[in-house]
C-alpha atoms as a PDB file:
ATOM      1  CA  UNK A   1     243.540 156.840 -40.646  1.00  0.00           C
ATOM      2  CA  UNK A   2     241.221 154.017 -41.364  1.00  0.00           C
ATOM      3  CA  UNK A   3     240.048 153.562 -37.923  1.00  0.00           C
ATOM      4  CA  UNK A   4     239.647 157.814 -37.656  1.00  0.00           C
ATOM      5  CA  UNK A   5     237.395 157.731 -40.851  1.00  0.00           C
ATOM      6  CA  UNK A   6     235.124 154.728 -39.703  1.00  0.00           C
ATOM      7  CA  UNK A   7     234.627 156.490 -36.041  1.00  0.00           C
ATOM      8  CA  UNK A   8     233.842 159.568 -37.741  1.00  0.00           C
ATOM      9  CA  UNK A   9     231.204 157.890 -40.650  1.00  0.00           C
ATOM     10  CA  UNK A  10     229.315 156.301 -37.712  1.00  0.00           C
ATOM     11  CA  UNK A  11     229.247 159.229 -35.585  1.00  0.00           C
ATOM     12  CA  UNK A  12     227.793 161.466 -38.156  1.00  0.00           C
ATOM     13  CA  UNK A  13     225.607 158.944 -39.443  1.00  0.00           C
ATOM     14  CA  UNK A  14     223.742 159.023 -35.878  1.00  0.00           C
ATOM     15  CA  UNK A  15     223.778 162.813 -35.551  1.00  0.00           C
ATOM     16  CA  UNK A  16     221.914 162.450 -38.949  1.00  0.00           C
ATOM     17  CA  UNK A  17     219.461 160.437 -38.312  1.00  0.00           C
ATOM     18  CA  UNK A  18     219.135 162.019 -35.114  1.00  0.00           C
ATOM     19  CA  UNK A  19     218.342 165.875 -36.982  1.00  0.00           C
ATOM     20  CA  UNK A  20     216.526 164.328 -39.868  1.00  0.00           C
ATOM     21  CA  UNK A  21     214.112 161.868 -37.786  1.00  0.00           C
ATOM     22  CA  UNK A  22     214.285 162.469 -33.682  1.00  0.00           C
ATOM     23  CA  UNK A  23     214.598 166.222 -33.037  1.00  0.00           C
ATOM     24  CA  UNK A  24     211.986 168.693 -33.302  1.00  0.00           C
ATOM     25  CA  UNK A  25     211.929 170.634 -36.396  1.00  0.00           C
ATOM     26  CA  UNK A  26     212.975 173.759 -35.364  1.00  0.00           C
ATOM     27  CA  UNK A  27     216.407 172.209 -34.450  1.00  0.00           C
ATOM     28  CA  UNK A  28     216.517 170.505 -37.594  1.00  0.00           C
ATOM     29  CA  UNK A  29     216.591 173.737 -39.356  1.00  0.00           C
ATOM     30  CA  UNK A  30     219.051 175.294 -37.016  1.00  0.00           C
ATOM     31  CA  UNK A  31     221.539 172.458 -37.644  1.00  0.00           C
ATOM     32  CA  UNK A  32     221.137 172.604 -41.607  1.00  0.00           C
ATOM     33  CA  UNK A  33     221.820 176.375 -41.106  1.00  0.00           C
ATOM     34  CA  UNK A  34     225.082 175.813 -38.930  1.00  0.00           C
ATOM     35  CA  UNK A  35     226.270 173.639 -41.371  1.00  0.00           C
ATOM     36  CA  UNK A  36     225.954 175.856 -44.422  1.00  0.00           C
ATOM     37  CA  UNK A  37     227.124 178.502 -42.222  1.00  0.00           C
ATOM     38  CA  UNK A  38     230.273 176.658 -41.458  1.00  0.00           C
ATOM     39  CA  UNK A  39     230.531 175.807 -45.061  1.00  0.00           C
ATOM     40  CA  UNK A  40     230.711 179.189 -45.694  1.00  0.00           C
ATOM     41  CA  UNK A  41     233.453 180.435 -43.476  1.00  0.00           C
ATOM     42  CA  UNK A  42     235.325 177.634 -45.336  1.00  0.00           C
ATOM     43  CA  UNK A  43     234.744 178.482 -48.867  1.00  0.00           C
ATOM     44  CA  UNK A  44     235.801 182.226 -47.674  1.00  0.00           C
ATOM     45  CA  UNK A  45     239.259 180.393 -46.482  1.00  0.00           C
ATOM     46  CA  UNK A  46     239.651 180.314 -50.502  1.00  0.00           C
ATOM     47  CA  UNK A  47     239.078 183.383 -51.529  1.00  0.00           C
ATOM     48  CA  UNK A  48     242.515 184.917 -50.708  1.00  0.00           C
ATOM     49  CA  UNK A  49     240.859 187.263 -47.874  1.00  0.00           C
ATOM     50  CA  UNK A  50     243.142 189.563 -45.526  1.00  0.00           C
ATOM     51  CA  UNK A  51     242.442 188.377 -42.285  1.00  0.00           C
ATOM     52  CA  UNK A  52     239.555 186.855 -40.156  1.00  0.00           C
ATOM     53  CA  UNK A  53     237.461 189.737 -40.462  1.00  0.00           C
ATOM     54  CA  UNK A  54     236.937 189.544 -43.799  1.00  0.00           C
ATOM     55  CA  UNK A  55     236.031 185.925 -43.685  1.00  0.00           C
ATOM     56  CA  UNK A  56     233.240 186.892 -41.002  1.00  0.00           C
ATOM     57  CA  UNK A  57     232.187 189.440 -43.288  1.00  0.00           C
ATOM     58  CA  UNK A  58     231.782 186.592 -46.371  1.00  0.00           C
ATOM     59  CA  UNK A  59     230.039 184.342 -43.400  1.00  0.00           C
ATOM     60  CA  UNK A  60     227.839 187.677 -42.850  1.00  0.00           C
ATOM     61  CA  UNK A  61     227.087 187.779 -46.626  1.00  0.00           C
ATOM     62  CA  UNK A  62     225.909 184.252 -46.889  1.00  0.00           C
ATOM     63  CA  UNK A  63     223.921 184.530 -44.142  1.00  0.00           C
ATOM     64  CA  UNK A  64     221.921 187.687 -45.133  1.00  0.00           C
ATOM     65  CA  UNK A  65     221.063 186.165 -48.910  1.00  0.00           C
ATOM     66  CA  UNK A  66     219.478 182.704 -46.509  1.00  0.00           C
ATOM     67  CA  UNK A  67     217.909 184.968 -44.749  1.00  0.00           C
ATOM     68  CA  UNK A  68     216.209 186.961 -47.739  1.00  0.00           C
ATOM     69  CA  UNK A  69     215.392 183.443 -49.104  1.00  0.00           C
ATOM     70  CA  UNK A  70     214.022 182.121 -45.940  1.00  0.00           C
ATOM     71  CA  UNK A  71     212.005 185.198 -44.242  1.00  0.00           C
ATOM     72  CA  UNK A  72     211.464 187.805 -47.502  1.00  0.00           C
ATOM     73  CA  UNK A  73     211.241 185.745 -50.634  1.00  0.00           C
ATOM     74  CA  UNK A  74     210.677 182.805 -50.003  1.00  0.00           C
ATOM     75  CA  UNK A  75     208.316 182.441 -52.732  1.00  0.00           C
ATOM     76  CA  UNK A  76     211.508 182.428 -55.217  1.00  0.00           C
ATOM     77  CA  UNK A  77     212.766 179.673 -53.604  1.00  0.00           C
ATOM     78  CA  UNK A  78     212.388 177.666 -57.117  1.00  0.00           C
ATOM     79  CA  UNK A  79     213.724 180.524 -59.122  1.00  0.00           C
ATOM     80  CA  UNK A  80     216.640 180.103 -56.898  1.00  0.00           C
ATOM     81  CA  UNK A  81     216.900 176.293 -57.517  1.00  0.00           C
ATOM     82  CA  UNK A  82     216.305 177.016 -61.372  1.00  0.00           C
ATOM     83  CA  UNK A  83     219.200 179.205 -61.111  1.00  0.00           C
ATOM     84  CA  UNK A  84     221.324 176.669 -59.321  1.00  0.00           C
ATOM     85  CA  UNK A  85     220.916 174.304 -61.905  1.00  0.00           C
ATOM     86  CA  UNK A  86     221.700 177.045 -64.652  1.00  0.00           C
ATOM     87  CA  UNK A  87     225.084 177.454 -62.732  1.00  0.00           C
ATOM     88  CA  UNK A  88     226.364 173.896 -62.184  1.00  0.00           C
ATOM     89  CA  UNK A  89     225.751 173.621 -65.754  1.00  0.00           C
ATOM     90  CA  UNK A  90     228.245 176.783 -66.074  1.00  0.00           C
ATOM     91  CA  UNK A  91     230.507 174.765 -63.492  1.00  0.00           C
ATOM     92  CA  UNK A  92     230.187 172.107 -65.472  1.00  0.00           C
ATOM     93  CA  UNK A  93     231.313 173.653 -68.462  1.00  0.00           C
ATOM     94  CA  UNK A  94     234.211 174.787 -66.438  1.00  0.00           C
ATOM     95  CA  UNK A  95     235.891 172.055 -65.472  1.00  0.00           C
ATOM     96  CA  UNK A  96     237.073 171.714 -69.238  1.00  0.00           C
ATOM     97  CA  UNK A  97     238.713 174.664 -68.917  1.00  0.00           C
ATOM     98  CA  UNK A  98     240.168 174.459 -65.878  1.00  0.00           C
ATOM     99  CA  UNK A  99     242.641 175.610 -64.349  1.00  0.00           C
ATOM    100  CA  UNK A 100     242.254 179.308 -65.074  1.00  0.00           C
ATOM    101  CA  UNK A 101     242.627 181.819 -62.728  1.00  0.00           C
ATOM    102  CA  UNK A 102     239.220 182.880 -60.398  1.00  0.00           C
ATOM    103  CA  UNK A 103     239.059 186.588 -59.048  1.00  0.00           C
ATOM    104  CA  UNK A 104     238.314 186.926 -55.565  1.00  0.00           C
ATOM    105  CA  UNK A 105     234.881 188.639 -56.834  1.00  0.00           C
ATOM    106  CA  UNK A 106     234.052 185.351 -58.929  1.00  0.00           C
ATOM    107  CA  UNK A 107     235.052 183.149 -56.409  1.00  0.00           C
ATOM    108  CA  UNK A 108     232.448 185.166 -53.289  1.00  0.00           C
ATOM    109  CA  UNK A 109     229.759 184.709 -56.180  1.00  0.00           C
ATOM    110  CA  UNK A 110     230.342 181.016 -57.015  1.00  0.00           C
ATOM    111  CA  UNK A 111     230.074 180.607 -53.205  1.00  0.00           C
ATOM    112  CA  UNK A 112     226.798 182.034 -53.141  1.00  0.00           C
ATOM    113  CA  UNK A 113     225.515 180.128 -56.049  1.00  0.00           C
ATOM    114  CA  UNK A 114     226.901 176.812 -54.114  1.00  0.00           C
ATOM    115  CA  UNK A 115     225.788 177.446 -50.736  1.00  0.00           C
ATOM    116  CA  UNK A 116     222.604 179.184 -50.584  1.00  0.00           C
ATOM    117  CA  UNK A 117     220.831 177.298 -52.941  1.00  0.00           C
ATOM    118  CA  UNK A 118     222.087 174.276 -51.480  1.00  0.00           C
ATOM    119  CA  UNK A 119     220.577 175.469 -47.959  1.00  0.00           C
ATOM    120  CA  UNK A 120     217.190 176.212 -50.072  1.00  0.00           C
ATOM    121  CA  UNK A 121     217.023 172.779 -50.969  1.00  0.00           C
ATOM    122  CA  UNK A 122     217.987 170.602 -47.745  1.00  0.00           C
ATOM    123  CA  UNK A 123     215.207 172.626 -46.007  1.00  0.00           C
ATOM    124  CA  UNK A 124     212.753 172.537 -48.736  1.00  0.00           C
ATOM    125  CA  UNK A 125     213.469 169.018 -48.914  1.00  0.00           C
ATOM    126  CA  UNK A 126     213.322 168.798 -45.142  1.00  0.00           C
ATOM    127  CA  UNK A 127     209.638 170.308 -44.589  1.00  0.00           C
ATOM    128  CA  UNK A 128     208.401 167.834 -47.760  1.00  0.00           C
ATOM    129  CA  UNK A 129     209.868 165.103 -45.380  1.00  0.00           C
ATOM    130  CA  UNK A 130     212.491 163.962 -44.019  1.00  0.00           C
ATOM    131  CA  UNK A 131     212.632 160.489 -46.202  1.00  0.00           C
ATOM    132  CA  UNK A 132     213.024 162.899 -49.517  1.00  0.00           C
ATOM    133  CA  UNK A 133     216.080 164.358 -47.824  1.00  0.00           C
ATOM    134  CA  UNK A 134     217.519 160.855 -46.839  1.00  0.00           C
ATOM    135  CA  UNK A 135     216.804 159.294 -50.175  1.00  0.00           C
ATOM    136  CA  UNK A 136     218.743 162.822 -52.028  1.00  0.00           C
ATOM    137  CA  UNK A 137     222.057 162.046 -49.496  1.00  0.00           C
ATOM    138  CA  UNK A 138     221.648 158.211 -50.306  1.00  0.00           C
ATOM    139  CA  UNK A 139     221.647 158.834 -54.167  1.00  0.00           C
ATOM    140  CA  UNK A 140     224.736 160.947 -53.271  1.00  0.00           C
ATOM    141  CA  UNK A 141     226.301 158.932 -51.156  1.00  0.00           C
ATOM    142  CA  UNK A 142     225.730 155.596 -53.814  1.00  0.00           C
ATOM    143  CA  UNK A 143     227.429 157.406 -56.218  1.00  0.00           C
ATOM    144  CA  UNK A 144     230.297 158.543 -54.239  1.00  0.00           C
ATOM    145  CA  UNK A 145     231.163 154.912 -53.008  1.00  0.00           C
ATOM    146  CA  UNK A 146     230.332 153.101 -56.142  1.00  0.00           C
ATOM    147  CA  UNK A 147     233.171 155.813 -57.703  1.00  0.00           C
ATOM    148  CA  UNK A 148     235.524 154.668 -55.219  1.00  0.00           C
ATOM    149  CA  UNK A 149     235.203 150.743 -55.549  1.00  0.00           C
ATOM    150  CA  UNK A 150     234.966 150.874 -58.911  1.00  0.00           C
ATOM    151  CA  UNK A 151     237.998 153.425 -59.345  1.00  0.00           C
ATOM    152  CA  UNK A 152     239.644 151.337 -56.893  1.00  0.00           C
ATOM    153  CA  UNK A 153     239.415 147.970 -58.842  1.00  0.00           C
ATOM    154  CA  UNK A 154     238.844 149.425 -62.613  1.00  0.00           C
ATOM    155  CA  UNK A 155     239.925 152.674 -62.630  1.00  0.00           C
ATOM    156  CA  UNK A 156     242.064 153.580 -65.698  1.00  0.00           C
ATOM    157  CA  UNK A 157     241.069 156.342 -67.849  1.00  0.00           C
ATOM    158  CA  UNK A 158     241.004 159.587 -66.028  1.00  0.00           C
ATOM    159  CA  UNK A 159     238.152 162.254 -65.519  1.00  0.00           C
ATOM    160  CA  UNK A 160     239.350 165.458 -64.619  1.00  0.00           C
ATOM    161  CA  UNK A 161     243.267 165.027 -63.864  1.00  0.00           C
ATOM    162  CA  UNK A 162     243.963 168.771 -63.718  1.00  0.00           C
ATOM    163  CA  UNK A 163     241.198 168.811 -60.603  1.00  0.00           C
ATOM    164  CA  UNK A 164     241.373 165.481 -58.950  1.00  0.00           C
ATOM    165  CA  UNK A 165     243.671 162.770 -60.244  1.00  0.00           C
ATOM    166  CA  UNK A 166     242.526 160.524 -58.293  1.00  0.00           C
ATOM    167  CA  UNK A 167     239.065 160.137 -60.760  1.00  0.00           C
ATOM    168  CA  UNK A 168     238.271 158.020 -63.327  1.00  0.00           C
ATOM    169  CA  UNK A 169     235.125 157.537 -65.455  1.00  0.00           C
ATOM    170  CA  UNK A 170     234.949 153.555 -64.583  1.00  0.00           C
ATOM    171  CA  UNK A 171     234.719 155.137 -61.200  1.00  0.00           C
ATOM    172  CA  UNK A 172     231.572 157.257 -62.362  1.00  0.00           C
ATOM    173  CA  UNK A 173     230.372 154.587 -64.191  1.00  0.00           C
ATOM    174  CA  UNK A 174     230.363 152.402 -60.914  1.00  0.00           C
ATOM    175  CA  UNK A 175     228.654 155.212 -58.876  1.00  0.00           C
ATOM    176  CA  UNK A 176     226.098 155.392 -61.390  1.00  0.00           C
ATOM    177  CA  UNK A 177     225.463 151.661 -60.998  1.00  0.00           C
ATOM    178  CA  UNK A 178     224.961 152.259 -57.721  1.00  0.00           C
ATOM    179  CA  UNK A 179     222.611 154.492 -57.907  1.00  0.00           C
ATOM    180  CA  UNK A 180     220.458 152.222 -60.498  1.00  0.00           C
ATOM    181  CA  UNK A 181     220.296 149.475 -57.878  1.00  0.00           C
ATOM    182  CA  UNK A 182     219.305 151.776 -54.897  1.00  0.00           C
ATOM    183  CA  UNK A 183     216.760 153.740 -57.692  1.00  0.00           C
ATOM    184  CA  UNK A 184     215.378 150.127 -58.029  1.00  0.00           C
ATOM    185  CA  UNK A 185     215.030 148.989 -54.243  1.00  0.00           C
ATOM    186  CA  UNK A 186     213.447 152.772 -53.725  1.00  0.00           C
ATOM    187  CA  UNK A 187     210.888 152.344 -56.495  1.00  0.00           C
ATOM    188  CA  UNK A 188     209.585 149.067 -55.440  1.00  0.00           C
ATOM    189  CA  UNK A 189     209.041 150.030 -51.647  1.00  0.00           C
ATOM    190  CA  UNK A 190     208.232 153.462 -52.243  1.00  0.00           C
ATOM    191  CA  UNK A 191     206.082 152.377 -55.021  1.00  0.00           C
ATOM    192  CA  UNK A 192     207.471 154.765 -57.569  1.00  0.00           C
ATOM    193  CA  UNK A 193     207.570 153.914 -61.418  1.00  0.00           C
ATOM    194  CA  UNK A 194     210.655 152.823 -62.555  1.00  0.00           C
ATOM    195  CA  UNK A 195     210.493 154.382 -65.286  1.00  0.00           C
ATOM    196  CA  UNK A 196     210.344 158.349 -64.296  1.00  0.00           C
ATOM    197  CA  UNK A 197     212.471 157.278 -61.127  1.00  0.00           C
ATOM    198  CA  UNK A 198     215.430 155.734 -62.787  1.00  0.00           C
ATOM    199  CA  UNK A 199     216.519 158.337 -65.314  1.00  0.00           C
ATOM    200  CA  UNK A 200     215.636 161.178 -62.846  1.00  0.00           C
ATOM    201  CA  UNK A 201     217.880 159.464 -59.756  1.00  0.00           C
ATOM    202  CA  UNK A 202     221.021 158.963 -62.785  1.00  0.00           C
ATOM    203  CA  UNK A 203     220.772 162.625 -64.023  1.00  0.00           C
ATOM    204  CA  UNK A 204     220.936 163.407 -59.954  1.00  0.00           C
ATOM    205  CA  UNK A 205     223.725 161.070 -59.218  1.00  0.00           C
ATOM    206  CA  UNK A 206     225.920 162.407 -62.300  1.00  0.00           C
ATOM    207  CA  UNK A 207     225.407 165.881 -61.503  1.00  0.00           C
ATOM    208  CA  UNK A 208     226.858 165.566 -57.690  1.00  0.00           C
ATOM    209  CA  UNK A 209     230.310 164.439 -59.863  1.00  0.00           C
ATOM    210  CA  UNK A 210     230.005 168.180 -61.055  1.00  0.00           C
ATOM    211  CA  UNK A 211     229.678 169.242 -57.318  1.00  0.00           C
ATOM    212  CA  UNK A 212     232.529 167.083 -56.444  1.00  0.00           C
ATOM    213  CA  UNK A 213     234.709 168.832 -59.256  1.00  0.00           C
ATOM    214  CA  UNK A 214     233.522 172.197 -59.023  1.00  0.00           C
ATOM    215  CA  UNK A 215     235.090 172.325 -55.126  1.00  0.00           C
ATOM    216  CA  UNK A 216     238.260 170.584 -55.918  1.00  0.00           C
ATOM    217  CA  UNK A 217     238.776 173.419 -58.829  1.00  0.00           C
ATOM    218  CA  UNK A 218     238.528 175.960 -55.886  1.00  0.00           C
ATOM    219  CA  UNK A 219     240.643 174.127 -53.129  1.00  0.00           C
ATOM    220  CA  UNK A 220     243.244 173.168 -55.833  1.00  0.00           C
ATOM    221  CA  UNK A 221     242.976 176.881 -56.674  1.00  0.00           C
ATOM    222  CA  UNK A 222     243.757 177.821 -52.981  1.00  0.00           C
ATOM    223  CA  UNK A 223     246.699 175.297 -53.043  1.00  0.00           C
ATOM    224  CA  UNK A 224     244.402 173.698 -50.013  1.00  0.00           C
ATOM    225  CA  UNK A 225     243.770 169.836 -49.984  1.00  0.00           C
ATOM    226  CA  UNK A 226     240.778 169.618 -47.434  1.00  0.00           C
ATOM    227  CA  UNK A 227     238.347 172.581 -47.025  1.00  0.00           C
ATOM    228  CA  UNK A 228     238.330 172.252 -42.978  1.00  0.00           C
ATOM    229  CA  UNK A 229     239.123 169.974 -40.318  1.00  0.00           C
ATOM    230  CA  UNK A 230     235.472 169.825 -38.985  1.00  0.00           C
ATOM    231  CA  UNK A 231     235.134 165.932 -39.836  1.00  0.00           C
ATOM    232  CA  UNK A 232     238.636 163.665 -38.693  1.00  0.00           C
ATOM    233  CA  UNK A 233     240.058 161.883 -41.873  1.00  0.00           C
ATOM    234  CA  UNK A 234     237.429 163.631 -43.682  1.00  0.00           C
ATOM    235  CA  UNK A 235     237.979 166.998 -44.531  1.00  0.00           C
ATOM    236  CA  UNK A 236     235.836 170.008 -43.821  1.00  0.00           C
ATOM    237  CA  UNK A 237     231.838 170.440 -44.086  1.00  0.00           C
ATOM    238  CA  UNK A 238     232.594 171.246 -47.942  1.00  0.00           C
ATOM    239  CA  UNK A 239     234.529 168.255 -48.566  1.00  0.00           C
ATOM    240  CA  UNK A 240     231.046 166.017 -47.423  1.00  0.00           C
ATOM    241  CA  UNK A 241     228.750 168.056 -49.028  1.00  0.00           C
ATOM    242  CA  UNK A 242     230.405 169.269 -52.343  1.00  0.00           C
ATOM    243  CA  UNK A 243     228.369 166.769 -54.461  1.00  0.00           C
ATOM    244  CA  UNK A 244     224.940 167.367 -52.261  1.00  0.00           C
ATOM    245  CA  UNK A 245     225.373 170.716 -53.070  1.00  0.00           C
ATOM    246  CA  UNK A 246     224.742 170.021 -57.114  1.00  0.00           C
ATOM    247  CA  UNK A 247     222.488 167.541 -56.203  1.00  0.00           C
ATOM    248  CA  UNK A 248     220.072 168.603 -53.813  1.00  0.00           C
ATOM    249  CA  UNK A 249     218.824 171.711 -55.882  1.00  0.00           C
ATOM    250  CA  UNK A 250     217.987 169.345 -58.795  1.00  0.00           C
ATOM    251  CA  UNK A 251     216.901 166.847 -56.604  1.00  0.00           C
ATOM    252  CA  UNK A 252     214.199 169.317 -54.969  1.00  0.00           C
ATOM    253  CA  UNK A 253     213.121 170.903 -58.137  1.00  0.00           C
ATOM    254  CA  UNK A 254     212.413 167.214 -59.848  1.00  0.00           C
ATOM    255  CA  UNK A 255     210.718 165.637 -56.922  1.00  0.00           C
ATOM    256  CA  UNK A 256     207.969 168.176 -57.546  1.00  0.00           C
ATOM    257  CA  UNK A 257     208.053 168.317 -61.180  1.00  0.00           C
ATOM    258  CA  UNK A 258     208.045 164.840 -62.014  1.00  0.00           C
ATOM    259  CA  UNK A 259     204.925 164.049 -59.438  1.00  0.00           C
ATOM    260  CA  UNK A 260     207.446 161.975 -57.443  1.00  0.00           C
ATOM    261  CA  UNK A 261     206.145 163.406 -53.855  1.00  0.00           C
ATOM    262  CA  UNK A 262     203.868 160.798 -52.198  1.00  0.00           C
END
């Protein structure tokens, strides 16, 4: 299982910095796009749906609201990551409560709120450049493995045992120490004050813990342990991009806000 994980880390690793830094543009795009898309027909796998065609049709529905964003309105695209934020806050909120039961209706409207912002972001983030996406999956990715080492070694108390046991806040603790050492090396060769960077990248890195949650509720829900198969001794496109998804929206917003874009 070990070897299966590694083989598929490095392989994706390439294909990413392939999309983000070697292909043109336009492919770029179409990749971010597939994913989500994928994403999507995996979210609809737990909504309790009779049948394939229904699942297409969710696929369909995602589909049509990133294309609205993208070609009709794109000029809301920051409403849209205003509203993200509004709802992992909700999600957030949530997890306290959880588990309660989610209506099919809820659960096509939570994937919505997860997925097309989410898209919004990676390509808004994308035609910035592609460094601001990289440094938004590093943050991520700092706080995910920090988590695990420090859960690993120190974990005790637990976070959210009704979603994942497996959490602990020493393990969010550690990811968040992470993600103060790689704010740190990105501030002194990006030449970014310390100071707006630091508490910005934290508030980023603790929010993708909501992401994390907020997908487990749902797959616990659907009595499901991975969202797809897509990635070997991963999981499915969801399970790797659960905490970008509550990440990247804030992410985008603050780059601009806080006068962080070079």
């Amino acid at each position: 299982m070990l070897k299966e994980r590694l083989i598929t880390s490095v392989v994706s690793l390439v294909i990413l910095g392939a999309v983000l830094f070697v292909v043109p543009a336009v492919v770029a795009q179409m990749v971010i796009t597939a994913v989500i898309l994928i994403g999507a027909w995996e979210w609809s796998g737990f909504l309790n749906l009779a049948g394939n065609a229904a699942r297409f049709a969710y696929v369909a529905m995602i589909a049509a609201l990133m294309a609205v964003m993208l070609f009709v309105v794109p000029e809301l695209s920051d409403r849209l990551l205003q509203l993200a934020c509004v709802w992992w806050f909700v999600a957030f909120l949530w997890t306290f409560a959880f588990p309660t039961p989610i209506p099919t209706a809820v659960g096509w409207l939570c994937g919505a709120l997860v997925l097309v912002p989410l898209f919004v972001a990676l390509l808004s983030l994308y035609s910035l450049a592609s460094k601001y996406l990289l440094f938004a999956l590093l943050i991520v990715w700092a706080a995910d493995m920090g988590a695990y080492f420090a859960g690993k070694q120190f974990g005790r108390v637990k976070l959210a045992p009704s979603i994942s046991p497996g959490k602990t806040w020493e393990g969010v603790f550690g990811g968040l120490v992470m993600v103060v050492i790689l704010s740190l090396v990105w501030a002194h060769y990006a030449g970014m004050q310390v100071s707006i960077l630091l508490p910005f990248c934290l508030a980023v890195g603790a929010v993708s813990v909501v992401g994390d949650l907020t997908v487990s509720m749902f797959k616990r829900t659907a009595g499901v342990k991975d969202s797809g198969t897509m990635f070997p001794g991963h999981g499915g496109v969801l399970d790797r991009v659960d905490s970008v998804a509550a990440a990247a929206p804030l992410f985008a917003l603050g780059l601009t806000w806080l006068g962080l874009v070079a």
